[in-house]
N, C-alpha and C. Protein backbone atom coordinates (compact mmCIF):
# COMPACT_ATOMS: atom_id res chain seq x y z
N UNK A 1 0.83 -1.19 0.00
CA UNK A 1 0.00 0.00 0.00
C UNK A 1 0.87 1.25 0.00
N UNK A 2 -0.06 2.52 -0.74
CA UNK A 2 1.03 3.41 -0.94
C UNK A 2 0.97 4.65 0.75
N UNK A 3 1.38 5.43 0.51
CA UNK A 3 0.88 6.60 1.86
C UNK A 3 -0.49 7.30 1.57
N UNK A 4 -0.39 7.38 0.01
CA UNK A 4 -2.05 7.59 -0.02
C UNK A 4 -3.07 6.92 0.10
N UNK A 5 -3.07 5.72 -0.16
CA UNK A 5 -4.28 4.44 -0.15
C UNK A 5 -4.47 4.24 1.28
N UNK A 6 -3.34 4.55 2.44
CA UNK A 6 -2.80 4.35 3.83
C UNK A 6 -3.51 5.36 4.75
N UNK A 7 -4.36 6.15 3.65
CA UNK A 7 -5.17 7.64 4.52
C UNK A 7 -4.59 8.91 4.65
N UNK A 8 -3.30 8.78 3.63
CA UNK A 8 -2.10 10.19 4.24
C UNK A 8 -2.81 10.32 2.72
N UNK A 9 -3.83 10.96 1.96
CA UNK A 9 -4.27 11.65 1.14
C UNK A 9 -6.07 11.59 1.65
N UNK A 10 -6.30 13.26 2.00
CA UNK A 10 -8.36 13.30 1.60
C UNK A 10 -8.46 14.56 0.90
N UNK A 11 -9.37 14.12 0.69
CA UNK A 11 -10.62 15.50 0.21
C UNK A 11 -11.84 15.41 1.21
N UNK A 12 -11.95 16.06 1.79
CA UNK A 12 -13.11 16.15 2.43
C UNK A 12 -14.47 17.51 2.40
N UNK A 13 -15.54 17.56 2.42
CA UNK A 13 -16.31 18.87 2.29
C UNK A 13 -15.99 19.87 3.37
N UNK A 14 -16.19 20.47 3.76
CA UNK A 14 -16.03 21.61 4.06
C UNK A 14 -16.73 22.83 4.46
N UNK A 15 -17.56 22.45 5.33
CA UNK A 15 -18.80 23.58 4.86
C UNK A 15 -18.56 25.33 5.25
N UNK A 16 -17.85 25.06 6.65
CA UNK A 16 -16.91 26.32 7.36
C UNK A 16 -15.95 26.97 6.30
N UNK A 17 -15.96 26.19 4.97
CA UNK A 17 -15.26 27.49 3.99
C UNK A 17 -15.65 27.72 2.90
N UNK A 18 -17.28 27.91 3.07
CA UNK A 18 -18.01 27.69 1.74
C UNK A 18 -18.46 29.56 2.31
N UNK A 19 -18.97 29.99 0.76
CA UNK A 19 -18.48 31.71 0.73
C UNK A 19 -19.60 31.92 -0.36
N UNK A 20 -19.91 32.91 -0.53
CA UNK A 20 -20.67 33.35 -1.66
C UNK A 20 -19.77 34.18 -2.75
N UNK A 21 -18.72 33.92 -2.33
CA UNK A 21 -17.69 34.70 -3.40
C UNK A 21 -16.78 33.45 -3.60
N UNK A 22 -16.44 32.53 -2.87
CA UNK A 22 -15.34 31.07 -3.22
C UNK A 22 -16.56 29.97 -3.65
N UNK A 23 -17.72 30.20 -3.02
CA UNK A 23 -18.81 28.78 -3.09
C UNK A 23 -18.25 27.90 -2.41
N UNK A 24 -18.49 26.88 -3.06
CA UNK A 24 -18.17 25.34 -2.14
C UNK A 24 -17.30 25.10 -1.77
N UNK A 25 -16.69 24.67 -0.39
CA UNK A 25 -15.72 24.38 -0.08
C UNK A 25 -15.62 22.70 0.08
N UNK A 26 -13.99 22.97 0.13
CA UNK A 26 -13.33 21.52 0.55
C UNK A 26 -12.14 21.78 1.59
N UNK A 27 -11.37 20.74 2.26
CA UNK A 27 -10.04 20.64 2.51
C UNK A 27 -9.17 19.40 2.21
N UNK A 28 -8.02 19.85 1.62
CA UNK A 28 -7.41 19.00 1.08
C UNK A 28 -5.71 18.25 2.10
N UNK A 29 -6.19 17.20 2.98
CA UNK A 29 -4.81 16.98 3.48
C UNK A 29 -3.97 15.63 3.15
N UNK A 30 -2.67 16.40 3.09
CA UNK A 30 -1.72 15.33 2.67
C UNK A 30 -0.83 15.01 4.18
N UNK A 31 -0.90 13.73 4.20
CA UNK A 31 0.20 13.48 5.28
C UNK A 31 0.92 12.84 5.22
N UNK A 32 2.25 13.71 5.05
CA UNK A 32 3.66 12.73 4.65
C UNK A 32 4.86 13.12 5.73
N UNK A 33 4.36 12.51 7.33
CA UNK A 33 5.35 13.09 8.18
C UNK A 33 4.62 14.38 9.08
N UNK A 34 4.67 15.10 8.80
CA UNK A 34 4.50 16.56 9.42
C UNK A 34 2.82 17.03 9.05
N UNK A 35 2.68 16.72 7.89
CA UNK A 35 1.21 17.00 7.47
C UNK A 35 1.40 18.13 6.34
N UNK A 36 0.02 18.48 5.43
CA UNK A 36 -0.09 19.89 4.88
C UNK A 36 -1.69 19.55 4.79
N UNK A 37 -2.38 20.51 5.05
CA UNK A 37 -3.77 20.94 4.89
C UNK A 37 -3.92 22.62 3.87
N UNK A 38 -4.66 22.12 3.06
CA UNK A 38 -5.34 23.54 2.01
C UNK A 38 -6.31 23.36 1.54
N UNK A 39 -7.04 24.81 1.99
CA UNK A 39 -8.27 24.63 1.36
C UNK A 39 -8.77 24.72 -0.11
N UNK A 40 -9.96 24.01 -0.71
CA UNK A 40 -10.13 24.04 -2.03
C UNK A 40 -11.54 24.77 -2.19
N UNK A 41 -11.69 25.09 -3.88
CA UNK A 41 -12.83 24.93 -3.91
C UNK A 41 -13.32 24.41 -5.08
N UNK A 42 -14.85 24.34 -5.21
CA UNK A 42 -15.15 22.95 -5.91
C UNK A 42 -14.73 22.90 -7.11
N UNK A 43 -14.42 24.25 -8.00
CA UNK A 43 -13.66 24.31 -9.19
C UNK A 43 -12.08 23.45 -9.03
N UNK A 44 -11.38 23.88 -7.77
CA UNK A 44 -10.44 23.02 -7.82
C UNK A 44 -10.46 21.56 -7.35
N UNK A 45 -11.37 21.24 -6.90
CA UNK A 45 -11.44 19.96 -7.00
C UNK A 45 -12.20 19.24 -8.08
N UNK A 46 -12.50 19.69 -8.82
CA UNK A 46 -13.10 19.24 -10.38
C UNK A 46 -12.10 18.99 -11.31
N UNK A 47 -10.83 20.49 -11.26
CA UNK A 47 -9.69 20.21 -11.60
C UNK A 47 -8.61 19.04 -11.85
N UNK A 48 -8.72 18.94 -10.25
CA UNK A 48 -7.98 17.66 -9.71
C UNK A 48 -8.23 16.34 -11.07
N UNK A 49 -9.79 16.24 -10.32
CA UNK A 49 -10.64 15.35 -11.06
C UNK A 49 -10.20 15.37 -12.61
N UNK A 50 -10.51 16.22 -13.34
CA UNK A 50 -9.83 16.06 -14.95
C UNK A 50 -8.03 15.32 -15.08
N UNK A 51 -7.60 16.35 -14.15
CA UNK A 51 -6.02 16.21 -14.09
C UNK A 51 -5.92 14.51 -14.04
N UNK A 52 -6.40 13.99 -13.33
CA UNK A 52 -6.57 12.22 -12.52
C UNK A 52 -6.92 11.81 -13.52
N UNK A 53 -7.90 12.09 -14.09
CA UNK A 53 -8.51 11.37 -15.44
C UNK A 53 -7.50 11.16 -16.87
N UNK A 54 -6.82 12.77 -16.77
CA UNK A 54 -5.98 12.82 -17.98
C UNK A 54 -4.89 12.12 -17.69
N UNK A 55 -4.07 12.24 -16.71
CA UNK A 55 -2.85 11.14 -16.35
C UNK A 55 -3.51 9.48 -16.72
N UNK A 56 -4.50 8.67 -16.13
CA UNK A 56 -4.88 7.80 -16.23
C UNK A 56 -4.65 7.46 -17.86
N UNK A 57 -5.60 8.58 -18.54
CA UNK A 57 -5.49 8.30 -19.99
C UNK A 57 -3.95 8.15 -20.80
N UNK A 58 -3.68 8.98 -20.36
CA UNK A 58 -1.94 8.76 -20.85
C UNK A 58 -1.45 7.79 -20.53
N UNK A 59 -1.21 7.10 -19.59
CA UNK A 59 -0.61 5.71 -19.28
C UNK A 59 -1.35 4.25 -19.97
N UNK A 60 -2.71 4.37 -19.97
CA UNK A 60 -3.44 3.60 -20.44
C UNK A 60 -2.99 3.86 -22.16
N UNK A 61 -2.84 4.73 -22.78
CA UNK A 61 -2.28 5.12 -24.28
C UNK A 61 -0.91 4.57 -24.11
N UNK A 62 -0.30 4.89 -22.80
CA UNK A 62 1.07 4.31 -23.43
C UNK A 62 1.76 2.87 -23.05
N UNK A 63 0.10 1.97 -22.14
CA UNK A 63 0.22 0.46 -22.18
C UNK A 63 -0.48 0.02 -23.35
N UNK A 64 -1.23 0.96 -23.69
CA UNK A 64 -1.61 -0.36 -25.73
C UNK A 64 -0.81 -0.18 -26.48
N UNK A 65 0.30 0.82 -26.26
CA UNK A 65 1.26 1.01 -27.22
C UNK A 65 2.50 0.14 -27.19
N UNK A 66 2.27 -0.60 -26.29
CA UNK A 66 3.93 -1.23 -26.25
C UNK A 66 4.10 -2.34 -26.92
């Protein structure tokens, strides 16, 4: 298992940083040792989401290619 599958990666909602000027919130923590917490919002976690998708696709393109 990696440190993320291990719980040292979330997304979680957020409601204490939801705004009528940011909208929806999230927080995003990584824990590798010491920790980092930042907050998101739902545009950037949609982001994420494409980003995850597009890496996936690339690797998957470059295992039918071999």
């Amino acid at each position: 298992m990696s440190n993320i599958t291990d719980g040292g990666f979330t997304i979680t909602r957020d409601k204490t940083s939801d705004s009528p000027g940011n909208g929806i919130g999230f927080k995003m923590r990584i824990w590798n040792g010491g920790g980092f917490e930042m907050r998101l919002s739902k545009t950037d976690v949609e982001y994420i989401r494409r980003e995850a998708g597009r890496a996936l696709k690339e690797l998957k393109h470059e295992q039918d290619n071999r």
